[in-house]
Protein backbone atom coordinates (compact mmCIF):
# COMPACT_ATOMS: atom_id res chain seq x y z
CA UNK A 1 0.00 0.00 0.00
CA UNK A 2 1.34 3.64 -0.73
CA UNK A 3 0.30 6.50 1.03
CA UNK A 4 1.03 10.00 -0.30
CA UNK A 5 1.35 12.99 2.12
CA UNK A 6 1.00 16.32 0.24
CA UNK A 7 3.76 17.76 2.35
CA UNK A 8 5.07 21.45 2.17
CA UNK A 9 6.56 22.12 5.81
CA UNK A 10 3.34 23.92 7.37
CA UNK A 11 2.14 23.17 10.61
CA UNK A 12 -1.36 21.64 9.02
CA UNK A 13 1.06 19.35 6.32
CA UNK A 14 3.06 18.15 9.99
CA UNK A 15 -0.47 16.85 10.82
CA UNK A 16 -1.18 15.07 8.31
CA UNK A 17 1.86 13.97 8.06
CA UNK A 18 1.71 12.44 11.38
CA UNK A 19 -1.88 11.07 11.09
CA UNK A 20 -0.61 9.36 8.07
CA UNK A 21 2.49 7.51 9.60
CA UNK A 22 -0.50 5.79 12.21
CA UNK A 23 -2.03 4.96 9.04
CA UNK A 24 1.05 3.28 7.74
CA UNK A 25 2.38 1.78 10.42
CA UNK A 26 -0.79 -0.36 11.06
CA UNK A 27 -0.99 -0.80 7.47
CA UNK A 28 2.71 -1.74 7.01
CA UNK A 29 2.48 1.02 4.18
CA UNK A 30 5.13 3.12 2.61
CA UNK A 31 4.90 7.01 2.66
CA UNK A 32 5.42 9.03 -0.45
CA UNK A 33 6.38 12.65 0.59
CA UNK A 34 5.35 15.42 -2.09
CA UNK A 35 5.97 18.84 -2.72
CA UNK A 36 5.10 20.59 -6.02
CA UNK A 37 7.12 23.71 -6.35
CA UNK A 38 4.51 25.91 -8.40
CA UNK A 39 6.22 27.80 -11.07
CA UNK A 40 8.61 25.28 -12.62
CA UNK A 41 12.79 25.48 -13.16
CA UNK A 42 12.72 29.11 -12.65
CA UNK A 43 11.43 28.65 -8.27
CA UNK A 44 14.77 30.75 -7.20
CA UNK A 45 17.54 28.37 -5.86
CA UNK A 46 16.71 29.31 -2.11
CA UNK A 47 13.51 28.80 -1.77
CA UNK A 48 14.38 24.98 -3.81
CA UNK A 49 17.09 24.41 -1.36
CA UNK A 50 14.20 25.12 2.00
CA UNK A 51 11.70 23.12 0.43
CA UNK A 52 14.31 19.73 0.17
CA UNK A 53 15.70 20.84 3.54
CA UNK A 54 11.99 20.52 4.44
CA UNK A 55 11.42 17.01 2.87
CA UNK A 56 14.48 15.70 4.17
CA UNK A 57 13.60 16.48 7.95
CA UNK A 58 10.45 15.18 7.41
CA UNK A 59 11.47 12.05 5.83
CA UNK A 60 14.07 11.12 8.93
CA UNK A 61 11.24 11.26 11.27
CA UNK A 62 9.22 8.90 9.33
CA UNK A 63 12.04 6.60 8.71
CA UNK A 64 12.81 6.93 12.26
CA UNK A 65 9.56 5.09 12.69
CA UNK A 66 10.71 2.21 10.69
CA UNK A 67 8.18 3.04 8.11
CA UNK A 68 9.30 2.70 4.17
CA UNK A 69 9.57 6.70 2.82
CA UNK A 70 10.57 8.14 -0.15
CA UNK A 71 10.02 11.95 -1.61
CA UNK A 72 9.92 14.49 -4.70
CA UNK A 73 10.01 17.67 -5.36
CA UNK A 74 8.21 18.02 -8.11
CA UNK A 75 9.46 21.09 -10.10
CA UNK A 76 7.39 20.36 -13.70
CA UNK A 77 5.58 23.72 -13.67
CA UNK A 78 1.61 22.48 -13.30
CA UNK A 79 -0.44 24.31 -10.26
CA UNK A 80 0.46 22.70 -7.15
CA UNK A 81 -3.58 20.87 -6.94
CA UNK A 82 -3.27 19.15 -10.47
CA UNK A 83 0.76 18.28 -9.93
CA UNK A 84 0.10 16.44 -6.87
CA UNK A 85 -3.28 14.86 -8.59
CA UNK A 86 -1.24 13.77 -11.20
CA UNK A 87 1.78 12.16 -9.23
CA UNK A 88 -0.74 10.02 -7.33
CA UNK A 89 -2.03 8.23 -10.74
CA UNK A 90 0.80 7.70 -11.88
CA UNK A 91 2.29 6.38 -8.85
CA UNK A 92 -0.29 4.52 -8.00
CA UNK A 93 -1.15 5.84 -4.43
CA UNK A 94 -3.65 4.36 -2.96
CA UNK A 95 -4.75 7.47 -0.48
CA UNK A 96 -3.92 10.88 -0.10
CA UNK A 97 -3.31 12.93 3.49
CA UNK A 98 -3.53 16.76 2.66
CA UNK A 99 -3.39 19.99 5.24
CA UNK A 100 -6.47 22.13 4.91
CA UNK A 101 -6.08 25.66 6.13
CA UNK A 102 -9.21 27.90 6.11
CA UNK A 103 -9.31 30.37 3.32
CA UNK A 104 -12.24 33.37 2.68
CA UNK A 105 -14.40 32.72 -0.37
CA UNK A 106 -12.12 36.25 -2.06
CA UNK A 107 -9.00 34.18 -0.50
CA UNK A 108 -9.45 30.98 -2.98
CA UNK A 109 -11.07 32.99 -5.63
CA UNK A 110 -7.83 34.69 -6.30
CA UNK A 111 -5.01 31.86 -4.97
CA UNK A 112 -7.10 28.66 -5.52
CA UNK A 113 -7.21 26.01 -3.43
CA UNK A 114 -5.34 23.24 -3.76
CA UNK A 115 -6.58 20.82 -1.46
CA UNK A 116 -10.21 21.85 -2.83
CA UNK A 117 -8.47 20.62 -6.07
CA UNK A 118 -6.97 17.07 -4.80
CA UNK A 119 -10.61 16.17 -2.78
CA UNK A 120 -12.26 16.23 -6.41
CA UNK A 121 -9.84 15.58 -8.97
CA UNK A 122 -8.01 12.35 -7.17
CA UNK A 123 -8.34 9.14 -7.93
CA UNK A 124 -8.17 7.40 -4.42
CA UNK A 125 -9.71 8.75 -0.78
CA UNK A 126 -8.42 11.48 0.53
CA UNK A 127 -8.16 12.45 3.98
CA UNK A 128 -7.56 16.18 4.85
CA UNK A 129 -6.34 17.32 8.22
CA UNK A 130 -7.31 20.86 9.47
């Protein structure tokens, strides 16, 4: 069984994060940690270099767990929702943990939401974590 965490180093992605590693440890599962950098090869080297920084940490404390983890940083230019969408098909995931954070109407009218985007596009369940 895989088990993808949509993982970009906020507080709400450490949740799920976390509630997914119960889920794969009772499972015997491996994690799949993914971050879609939104904006392709030209995301500026510093912010690249934070975002692995961020995947790495993450990854030793789920390896620390002795669960199976691997992760990508996805860098092919799509919006973040239809990258992550897309990585789960073709890996074969077979659910999805996702932070939700609370946005105004105006709010994802004018920065989408990406979660919003995962819940209905996906191809598996999804479980989101507010």
């Amino acid at each position: 069984m895989k088990i993808m965490v949509c993982f970009d180093g906020s507080n709400v992605a450490k949740d799920a994060l976390d509630l997914a590693k119960k889920r794969a440890k009772a499972l015997g599962a491996k994690i799949e940690l993914v971050m879609s950098m939104v904006g392709g090869p030209e995301v500026p080297k510093d912010e690249f270099d934070k975002a692995e920084k961020n995947l790495i940490k993450a990854k030793t404390s789920v390896r620390k767990d002795d669960i199976p983890c691997e992760t990508l940083l996805s860098v092919r230019g799509l919006e973040a929702g239809e990258d992550l969408v897309r990585f789960a098909k073709e890996e074969e995931v077979d659910e999805i943990y996702i932070g939700i954070k609370k946005r105004s109407k105006v709010g994802k009218f004018i920065f989408g939401s990406t979660a919003q985007y995962v819940i209905l596009e996906a191809h598996c369940p999804v479980v989101t974590v507010k």
